[in-house]
Protein backbone atom coordinates (compact mmCIF):
# COMPACT_ATOMS: atom_id res chain seq x y z
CA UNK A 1 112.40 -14.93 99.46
CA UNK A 2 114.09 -11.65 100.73
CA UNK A 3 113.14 -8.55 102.41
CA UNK A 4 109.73 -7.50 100.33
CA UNK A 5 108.52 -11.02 101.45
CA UNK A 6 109.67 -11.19 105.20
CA UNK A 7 108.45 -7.63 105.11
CA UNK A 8 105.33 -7.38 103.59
CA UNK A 9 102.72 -5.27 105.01
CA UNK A 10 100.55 -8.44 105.41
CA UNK A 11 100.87 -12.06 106.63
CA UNK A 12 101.96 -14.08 103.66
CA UNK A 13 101.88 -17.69 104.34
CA UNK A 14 101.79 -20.41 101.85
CA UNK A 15 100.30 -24.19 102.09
CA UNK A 16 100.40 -27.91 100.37
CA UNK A 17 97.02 -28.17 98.51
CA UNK A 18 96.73 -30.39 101.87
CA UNK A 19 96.43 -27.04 103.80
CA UNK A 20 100.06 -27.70 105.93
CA UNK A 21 102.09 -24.50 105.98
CA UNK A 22 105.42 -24.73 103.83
CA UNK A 23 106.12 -21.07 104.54
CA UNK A 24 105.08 -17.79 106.41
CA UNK A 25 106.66 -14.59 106.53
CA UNK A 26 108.12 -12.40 109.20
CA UNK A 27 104.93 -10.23 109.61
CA UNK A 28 102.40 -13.37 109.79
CA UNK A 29 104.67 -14.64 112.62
CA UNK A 30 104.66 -11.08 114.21
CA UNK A 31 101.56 -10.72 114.40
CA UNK A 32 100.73 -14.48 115.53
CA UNK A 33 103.85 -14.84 117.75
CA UNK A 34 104.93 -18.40 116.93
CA UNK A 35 108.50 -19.14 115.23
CA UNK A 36 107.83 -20.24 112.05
CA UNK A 37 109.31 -23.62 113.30
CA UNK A 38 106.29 -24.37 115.10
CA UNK A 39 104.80 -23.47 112.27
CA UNK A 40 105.95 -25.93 109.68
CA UNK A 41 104.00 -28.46 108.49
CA UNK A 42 100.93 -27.38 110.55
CA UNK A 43 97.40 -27.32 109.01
CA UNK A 44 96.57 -23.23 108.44
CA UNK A 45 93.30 -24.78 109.69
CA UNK A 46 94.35 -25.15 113.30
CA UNK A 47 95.19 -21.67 113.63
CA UNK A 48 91.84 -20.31 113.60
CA UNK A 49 89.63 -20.43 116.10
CA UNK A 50 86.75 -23.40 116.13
CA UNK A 51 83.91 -21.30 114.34
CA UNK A 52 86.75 -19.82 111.43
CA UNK A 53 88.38 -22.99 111.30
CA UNK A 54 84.70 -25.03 110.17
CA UNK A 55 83.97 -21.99 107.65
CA UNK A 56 87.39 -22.58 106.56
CA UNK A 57 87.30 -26.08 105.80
CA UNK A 58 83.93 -26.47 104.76
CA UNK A 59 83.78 -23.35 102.38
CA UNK A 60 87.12 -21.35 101.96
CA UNK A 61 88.42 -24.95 100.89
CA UNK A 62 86.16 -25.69 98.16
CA UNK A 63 85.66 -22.60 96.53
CA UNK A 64 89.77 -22.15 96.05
CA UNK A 65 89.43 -25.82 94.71
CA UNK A 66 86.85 -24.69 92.07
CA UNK A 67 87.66 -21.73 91.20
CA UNK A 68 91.41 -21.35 92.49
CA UNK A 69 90.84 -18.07 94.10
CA UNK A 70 88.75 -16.45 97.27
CA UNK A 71 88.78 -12.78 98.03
CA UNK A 72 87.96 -11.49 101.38
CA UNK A 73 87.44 -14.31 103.72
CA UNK A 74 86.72 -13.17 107.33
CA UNK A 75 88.16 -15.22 110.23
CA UNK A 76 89.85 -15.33 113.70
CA UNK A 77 93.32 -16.14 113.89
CA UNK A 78 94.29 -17.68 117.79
CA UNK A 79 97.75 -16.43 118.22
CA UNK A 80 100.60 -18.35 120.10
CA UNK A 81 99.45 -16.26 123.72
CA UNK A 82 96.01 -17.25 123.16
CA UNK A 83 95.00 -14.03 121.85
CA UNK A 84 92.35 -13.77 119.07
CA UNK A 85 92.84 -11.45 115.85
CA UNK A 86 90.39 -10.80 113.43
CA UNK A 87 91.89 -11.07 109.74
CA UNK A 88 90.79 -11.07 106.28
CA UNK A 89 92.15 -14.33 103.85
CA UNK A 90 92.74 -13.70 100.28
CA UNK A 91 93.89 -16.66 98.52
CA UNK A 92 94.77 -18.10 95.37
CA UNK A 93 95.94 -21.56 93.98
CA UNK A 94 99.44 -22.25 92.14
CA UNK A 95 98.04 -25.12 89.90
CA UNK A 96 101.89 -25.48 88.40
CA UNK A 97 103.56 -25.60 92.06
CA UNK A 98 100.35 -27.44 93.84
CA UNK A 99 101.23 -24.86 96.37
CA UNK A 100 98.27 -22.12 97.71
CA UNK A 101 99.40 -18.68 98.73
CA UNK A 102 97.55 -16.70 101.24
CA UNK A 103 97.64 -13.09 101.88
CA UNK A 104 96.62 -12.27 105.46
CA UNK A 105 95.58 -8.33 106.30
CA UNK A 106 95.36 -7.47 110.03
CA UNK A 107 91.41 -6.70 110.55
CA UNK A 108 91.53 -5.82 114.13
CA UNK A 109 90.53 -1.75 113.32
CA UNK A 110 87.81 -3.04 111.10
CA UNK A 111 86.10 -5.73 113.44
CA UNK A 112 86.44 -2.86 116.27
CA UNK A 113 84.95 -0.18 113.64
CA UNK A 114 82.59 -2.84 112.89
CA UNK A 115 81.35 -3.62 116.74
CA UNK A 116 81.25 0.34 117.55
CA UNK A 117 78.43 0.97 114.30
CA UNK A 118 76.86 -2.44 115.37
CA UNK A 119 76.61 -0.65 119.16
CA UNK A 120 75.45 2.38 117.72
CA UNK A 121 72.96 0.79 115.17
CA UNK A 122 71.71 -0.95 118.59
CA UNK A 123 71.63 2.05 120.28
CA UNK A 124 69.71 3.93 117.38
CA UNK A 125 67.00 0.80 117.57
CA UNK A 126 66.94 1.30 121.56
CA UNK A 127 66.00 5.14 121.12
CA UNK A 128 63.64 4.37 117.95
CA UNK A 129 61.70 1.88 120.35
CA UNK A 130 61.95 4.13 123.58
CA UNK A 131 60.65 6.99 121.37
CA UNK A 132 57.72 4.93 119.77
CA UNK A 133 56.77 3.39 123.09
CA UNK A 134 56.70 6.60 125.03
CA UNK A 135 54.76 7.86 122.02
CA UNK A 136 51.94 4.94 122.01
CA UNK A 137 51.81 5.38 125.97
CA UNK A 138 51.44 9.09 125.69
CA UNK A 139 48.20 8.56 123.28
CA UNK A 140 47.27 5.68 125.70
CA UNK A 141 47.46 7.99 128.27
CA UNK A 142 45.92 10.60 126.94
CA UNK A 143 42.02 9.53 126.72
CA UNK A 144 42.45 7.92 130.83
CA UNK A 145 40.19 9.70 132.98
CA UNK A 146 41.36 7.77 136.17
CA UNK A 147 43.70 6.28 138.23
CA UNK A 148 41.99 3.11 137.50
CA UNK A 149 42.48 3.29 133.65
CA UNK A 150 45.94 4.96 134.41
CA UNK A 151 47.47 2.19 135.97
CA UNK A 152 45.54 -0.41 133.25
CA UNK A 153 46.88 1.57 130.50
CA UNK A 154 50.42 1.53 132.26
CA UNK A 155 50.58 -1.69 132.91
CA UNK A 156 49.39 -2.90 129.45
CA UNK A 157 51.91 -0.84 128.08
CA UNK A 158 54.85 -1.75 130.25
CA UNK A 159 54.26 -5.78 129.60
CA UNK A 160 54.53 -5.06 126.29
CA UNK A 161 57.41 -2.84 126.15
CA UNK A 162 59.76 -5.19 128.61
CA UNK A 163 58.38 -8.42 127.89
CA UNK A 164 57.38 -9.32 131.44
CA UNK A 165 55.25 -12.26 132.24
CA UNK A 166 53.17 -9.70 134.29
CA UNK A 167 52.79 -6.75 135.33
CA UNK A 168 51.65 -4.63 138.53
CA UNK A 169 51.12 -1.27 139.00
CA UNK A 170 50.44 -0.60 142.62
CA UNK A 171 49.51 3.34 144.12
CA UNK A 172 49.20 4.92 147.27
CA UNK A 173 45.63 5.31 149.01
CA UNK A 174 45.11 7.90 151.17
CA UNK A 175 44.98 5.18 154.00
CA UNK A 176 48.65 5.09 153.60
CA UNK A 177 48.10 1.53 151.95
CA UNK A 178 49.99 0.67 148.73
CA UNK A 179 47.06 -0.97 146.20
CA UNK A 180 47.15 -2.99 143.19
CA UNK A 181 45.22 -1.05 140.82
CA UNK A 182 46.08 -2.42 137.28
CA UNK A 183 47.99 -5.29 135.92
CA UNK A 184 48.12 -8.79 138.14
CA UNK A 185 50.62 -9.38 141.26
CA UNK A 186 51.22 -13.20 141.05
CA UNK A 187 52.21 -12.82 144.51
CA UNK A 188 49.21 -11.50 145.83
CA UNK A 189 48.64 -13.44 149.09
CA UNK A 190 52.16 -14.48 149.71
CA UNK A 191 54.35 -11.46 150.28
CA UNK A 192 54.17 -7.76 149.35
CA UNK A 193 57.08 -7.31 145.92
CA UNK A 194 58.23 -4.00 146.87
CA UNK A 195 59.19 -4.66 151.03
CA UNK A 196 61.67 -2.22 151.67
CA UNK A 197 61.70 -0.92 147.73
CA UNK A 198 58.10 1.14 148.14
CA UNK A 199 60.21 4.34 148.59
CA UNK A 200 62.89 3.83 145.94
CA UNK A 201 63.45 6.49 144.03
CA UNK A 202 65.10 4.61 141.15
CA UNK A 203 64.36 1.43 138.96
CA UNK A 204 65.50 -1.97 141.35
CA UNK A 205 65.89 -5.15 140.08
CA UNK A 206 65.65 -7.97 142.30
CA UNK A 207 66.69 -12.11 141.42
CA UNK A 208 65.50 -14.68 142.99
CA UNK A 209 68.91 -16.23 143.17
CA UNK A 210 71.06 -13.36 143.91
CA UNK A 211 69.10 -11.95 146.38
CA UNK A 212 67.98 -14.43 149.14
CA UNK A 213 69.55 -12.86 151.86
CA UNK A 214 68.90 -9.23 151.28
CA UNK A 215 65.25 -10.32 150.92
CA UNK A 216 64.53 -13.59 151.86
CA UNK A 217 61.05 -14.03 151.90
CA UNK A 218 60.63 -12.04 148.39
CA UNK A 219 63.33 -14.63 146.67
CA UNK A 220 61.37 -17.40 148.34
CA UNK A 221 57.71 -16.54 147.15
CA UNK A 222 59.58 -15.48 143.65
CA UNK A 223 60.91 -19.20 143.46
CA UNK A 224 57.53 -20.50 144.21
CA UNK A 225 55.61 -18.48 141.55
CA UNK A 226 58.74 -19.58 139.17
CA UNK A 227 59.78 -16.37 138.91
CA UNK A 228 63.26 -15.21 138.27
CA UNK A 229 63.20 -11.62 138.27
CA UNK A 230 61.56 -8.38 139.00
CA UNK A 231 61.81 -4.88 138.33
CA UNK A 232 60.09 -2.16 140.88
CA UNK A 233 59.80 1.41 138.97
CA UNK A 234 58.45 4.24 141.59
CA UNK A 235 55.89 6.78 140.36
CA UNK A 236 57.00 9.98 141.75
CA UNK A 237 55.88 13.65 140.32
CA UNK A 238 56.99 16.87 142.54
CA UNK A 239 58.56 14.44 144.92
CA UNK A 240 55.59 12.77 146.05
CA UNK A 241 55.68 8.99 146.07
CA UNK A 242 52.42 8.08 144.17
CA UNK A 243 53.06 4.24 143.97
CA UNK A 244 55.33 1.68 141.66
CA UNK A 245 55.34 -0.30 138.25
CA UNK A 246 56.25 -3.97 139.51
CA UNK A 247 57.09 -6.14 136.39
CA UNK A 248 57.78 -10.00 136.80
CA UNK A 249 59.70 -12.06 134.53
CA UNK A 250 59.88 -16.13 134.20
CA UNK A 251 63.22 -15.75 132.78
CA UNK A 252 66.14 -13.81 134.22
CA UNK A 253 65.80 -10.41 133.14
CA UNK A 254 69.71 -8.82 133.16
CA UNK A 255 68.54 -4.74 132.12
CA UNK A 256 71.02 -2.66 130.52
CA UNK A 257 71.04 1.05 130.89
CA UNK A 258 68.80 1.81 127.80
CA UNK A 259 66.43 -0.91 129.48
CA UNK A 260 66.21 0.72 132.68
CA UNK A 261 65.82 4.36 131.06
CA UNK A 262 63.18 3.27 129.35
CA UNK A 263 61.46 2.27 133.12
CA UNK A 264 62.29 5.32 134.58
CA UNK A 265 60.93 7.31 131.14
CA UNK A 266 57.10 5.41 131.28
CA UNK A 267 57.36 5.97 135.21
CA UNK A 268 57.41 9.43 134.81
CA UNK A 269 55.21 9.61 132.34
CA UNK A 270 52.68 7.79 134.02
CA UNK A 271 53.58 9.86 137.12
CA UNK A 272 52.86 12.99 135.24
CA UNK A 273 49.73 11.98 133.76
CA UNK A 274 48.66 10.81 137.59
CA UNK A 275 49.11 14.24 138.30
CA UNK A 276 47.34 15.51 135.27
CA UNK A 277 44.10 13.25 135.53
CA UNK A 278 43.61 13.99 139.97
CA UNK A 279 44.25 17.80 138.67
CA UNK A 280 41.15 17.57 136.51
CA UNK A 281 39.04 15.38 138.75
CA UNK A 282 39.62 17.97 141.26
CA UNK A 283 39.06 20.85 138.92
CA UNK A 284 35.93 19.32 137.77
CA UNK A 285 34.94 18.59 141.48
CA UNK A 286 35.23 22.02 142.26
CA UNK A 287 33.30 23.56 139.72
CA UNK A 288 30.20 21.78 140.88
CA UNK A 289 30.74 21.81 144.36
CA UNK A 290 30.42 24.27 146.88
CA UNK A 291 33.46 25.01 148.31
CA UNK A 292 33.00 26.04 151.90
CA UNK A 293 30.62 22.53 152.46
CA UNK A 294 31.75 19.82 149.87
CA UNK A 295 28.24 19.27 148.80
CA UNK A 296 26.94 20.01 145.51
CA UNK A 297 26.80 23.94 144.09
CA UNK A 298 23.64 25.10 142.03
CA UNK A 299 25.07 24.15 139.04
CA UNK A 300 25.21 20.55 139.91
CA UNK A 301 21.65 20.76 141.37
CA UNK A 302 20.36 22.17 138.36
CA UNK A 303 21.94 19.43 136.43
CA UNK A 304 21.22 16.82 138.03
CA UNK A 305 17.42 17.98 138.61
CA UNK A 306 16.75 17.76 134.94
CA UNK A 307 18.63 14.69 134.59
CA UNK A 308 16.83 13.10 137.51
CA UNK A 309 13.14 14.16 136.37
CA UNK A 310 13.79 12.73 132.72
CA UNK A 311 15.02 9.11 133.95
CA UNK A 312 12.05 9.33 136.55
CA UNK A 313 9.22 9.86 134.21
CA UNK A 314 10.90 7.12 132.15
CA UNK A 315 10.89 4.41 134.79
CA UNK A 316 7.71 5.98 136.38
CA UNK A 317 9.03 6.17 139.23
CA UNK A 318 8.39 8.77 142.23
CA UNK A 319 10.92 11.72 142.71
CA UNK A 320 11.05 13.75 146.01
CA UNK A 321 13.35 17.29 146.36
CA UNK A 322 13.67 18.73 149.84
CA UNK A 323 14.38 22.31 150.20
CA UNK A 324 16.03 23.40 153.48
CA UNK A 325 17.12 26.63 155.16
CA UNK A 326 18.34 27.10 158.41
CA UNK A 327 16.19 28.66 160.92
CA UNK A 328 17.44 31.74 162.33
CA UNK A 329 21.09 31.91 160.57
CA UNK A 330 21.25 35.64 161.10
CA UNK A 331 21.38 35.35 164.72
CA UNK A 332 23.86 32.72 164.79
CA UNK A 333 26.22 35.03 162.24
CA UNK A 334 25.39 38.04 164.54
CA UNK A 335 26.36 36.75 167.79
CA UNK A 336 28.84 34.06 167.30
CA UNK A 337 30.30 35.42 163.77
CA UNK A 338 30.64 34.42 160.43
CA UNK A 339 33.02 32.23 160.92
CA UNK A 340 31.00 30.46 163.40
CA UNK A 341 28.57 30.96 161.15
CA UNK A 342 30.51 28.58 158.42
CA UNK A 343 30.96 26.00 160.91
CA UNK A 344 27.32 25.73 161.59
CA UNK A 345 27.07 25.61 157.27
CA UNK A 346 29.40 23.14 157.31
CA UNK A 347 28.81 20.75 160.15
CA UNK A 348 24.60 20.68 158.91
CA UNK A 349 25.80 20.37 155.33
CA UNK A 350 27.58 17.03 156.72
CA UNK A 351 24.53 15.81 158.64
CA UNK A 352 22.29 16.40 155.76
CA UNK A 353 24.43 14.24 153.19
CA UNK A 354 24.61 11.12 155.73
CA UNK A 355 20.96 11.62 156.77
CA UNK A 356 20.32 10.54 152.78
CA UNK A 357 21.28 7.65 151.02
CA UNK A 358 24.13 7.27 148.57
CA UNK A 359 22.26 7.88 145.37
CA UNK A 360 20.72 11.16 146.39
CA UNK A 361 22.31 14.14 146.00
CA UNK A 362 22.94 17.26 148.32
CA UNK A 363 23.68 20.72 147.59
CA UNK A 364 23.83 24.27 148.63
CA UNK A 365 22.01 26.75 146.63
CA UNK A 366 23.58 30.01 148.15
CA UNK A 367 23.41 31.30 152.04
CA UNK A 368 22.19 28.91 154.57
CA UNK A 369 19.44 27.19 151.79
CA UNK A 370 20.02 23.48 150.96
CA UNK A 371 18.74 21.13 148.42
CA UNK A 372 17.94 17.36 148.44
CA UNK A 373 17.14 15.21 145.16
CA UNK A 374 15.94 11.86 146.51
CA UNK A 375 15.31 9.56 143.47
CA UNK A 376 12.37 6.59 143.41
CA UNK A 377 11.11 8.24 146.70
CA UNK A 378 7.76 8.74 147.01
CA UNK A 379 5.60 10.44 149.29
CA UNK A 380 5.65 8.60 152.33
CA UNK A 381 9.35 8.21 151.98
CA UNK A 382 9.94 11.76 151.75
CA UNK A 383 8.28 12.79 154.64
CA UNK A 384 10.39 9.88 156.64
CA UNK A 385 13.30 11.75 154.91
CA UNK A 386 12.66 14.88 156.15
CA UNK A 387 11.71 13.63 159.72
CA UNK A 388 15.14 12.17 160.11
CA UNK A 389 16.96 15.26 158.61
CA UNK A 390 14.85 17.34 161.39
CA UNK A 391 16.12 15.11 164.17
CA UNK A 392 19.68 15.04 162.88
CA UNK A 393 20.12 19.06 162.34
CA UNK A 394 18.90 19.36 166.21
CA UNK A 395 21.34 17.70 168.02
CA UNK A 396 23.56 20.37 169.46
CA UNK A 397 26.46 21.93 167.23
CA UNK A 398 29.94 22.17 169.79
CA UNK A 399 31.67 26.07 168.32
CA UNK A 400 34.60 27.64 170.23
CA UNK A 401 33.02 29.53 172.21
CA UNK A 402 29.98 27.58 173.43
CA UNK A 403 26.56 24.85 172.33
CA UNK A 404 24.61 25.73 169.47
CA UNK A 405 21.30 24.52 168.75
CA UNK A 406 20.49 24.74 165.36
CA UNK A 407 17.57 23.81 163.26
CA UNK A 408 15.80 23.43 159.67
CA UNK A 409 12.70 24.32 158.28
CA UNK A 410 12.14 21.92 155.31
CA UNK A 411 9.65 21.90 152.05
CA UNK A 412 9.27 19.00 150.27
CA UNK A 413 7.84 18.33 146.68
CA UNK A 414 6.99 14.90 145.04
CA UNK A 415 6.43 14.19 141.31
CA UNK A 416 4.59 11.16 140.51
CA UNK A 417 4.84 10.05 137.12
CA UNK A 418 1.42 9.35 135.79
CA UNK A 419 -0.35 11.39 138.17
CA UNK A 420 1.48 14.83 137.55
CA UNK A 421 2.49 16.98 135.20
CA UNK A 422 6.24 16.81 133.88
CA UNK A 423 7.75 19.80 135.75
CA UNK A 424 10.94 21.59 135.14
CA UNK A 425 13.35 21.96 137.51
CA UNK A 426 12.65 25.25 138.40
CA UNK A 427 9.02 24.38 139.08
CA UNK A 428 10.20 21.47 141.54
CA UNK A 429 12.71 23.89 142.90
CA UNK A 430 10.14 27.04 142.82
CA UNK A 431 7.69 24.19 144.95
CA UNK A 432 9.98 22.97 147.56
CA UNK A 433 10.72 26.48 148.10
CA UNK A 434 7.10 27.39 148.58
CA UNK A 435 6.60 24.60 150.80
CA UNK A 436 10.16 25.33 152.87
CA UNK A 437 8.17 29.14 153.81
CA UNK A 438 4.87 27.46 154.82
CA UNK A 439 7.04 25.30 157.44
CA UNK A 440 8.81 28.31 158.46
CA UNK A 441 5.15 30.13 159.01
CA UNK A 442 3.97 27.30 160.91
CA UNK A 443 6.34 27.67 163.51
CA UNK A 444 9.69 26.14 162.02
CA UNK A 445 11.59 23.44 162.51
CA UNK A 446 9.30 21.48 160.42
CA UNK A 447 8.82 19.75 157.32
CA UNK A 448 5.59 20.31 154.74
CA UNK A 449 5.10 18.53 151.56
CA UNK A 450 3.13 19.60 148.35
CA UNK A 451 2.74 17.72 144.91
CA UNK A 452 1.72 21.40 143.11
């Protein structure tokens, strides 16, 4: 056929209408390294690999039969070494020779060009996903007002986003104990899913299969809960260790590195918003607490005073408020200190809060004066209130530099719905204070109670 056909810039091969090659030029052999020997007489067909070769025969086949020409077929040559090449067919049909020529073009940059936008079109649906799930928890997120609802909102998220069976999210108590506190742990009761992974400062995937002797009893409970795989992302912020994401899957979970950035993004995420929601708590603690005690400040009192009285006259049901102050503070400040002094504040601050049950509330209104609000309590139960606060506030208080024997005088008030007025707060207040100075005229370390 001479030179332009031996050296075309493309695979030129021709075939019996049968499909067996009759000739093939110096390029097609080449590229496929066979002699064209081997080649003569062979079905085209059994050049391509299994999945080309079908598509070949079943549809390359009989469109050239009906309409004597195909443009642009893409298959998979197998070449003599076993190698694979991706080519594109063109092919037409001599009617007047029976023969069918076939124009092969080298597709190997293509298929690659191909592979690289199909990675990056992957890659561009990883970050769309990572970006809209990091968005969706970030408004999840955003309305929690506790750990509680953190770690629900986190582990909601997180199943959905990784397509675990379940999902755990597990923090820190200040017990040193690691606690499931959203999400399920379907290995609850059998063995803990973060052993020696509780510290881990990166995303760890564990198989059952794989990893039976680096953790033994982990694979085993997995294999019983037919589970396959988990994942164990740690919650750190500032470098504290505040717990871990634990997701389980059914199925073997093999994460590639967008996977397991996407982990490590909601992690910190969560971690920061952790951070973010004990911040406020303790903000908001603070600005109604007093912050040398722990109990309640005035504002809280206040508060919870009018709160208290409107649910009380509601239910009809008794309220008692006990005002203390400590007898003779002034000495204690003058001959021990102030700081002494604070100790005293604090340690009678702490007696008066256990003497009372959980409901009630305790404050400081300023100096060594303390408030009780004692809910559903009526008379008789106030004064037993006030007796046991007496006996508690005079055991001896141990200071640095000695025994001190402290004491209360108390005034108590009781508002009986039906029988009394609706008071204000600052009347109940205004009363109990009244009352606190008639105990500390009768001789102090006393209680008195008044209803006006």
């Amino acid at each position: 056929m001479g030179d332009w056909f031996d050296h075309a810039p493309c695979g030129l091969v021709a075939t019996s209408i049968d499909g067996a090659i009759v000739e093939a030029n110096a390029t097609f052999l080449s590229w496929t390294g066979y002699d064209f020997d081997e080649l003569r007489g062979r079905p085209f067909a059994s050049l391509l690999d299994p999945g080309s070769r079908l598509f070949f025969d079943t549809r390359h086949t009989q469109v050239l039969h009906l309409r004597g020409s195909v443009d642009e077929v893409a298959l998979v040559l197998q070449k003599a070494d076993g190698g694979r090449m991706p080519v594109l067919l063109n092919s037409v049909r001599d009617t007047s020779t029976q023969i069918d020529r076939i124009a092969v073009f080298n597709a190997t940059e293509r298929a690659r060009h191909e592979r690289d936008l199909l990675e990056a079109k992957r890659a561009a649906e990883s970050s769309e996903e990572r970006v809209r799930v990091l968005q969706d928890v970030s408004t999840t997120f955003g309305v929690t007002a506790s750990d509680e609802e953190v770690a629900q909102s986190f582990a909601a998220v997180a199943g959905d986003a990784f397509a675990a069976r379940e999902t755990a999210v597990l923090l820190w108590q200040e017990d040193g104990e690691l606690t499931l506190m959203g999400g399920t742990n379907p290995l609850a009761g059998k063995v803990s899913p973060v052993p020696s992974l509780r510290n881990t400062a990166e995303v760890t995937v564990v198989h059952a299969e794989d990893d039976q002797q680096d953790f033994p009893e982990l694979a085993a409970a997995m294999r019983d809960s037919r589970l396959t795989s988990l994942s164990v992302t740690p919650l750190i912020a500032d470098g504290q260790h505040l717990g871990v994401l634990v997701c389980f899957f059914a199925r073997r979970a093999d994460f590639d590195e967008h996977y397991l950035d996407l982990q490590q993004a909601l992690g910190r995420q969560a971690s920061q918003t952790l951070v973010r929601v004990r911040l406020q708590r303790r903000l908001a603690f603070l600005a109604l607490h007093d912050q040398l005690t722990g109990v309640g400040n005035r504002q809280l009192l206040q508060s919870t005073i009018d709160a208290v009285i409107a649910t009380s006259a509601a239910a009809a049901q008794p309220l008692s408020v006990l005002f203390l102050d400590i007898d003779d503070f002034k000495g204690i400040n003058d001959g021990f200190g102030h700081a002494v002094g604070d100790l005293v504040l604090v340690e009678l601050a702490t007696r008066l809060r256990d003497s009372l049950r959980v409901a009630d509330v305790v404050g400081r209104m300023g100096g060594d004066e303390f408030v009780a609000i004692c809910p559903n309590t009526d008379i008789a139960a106030a004064e037993h209130v006030a007796e046991r606060v007496l006996e508690t506030c005079r055991a001896p208080i141990a200071v640095p530099d000695g025994i001190i024997s402290a004491s209360v005088s108390v005034g108590v008030t009781v508002y009986r719905p039906g029988t009394d007025p609706l008071p204000s707060a600052p009347q109940l207040l205004s009363r109990a204070d009244a009352a606190m100075y008639d105990s500390k005229r009768s001789g102090k370390n006393r209680f008195t109670v008044t209803t006006r």
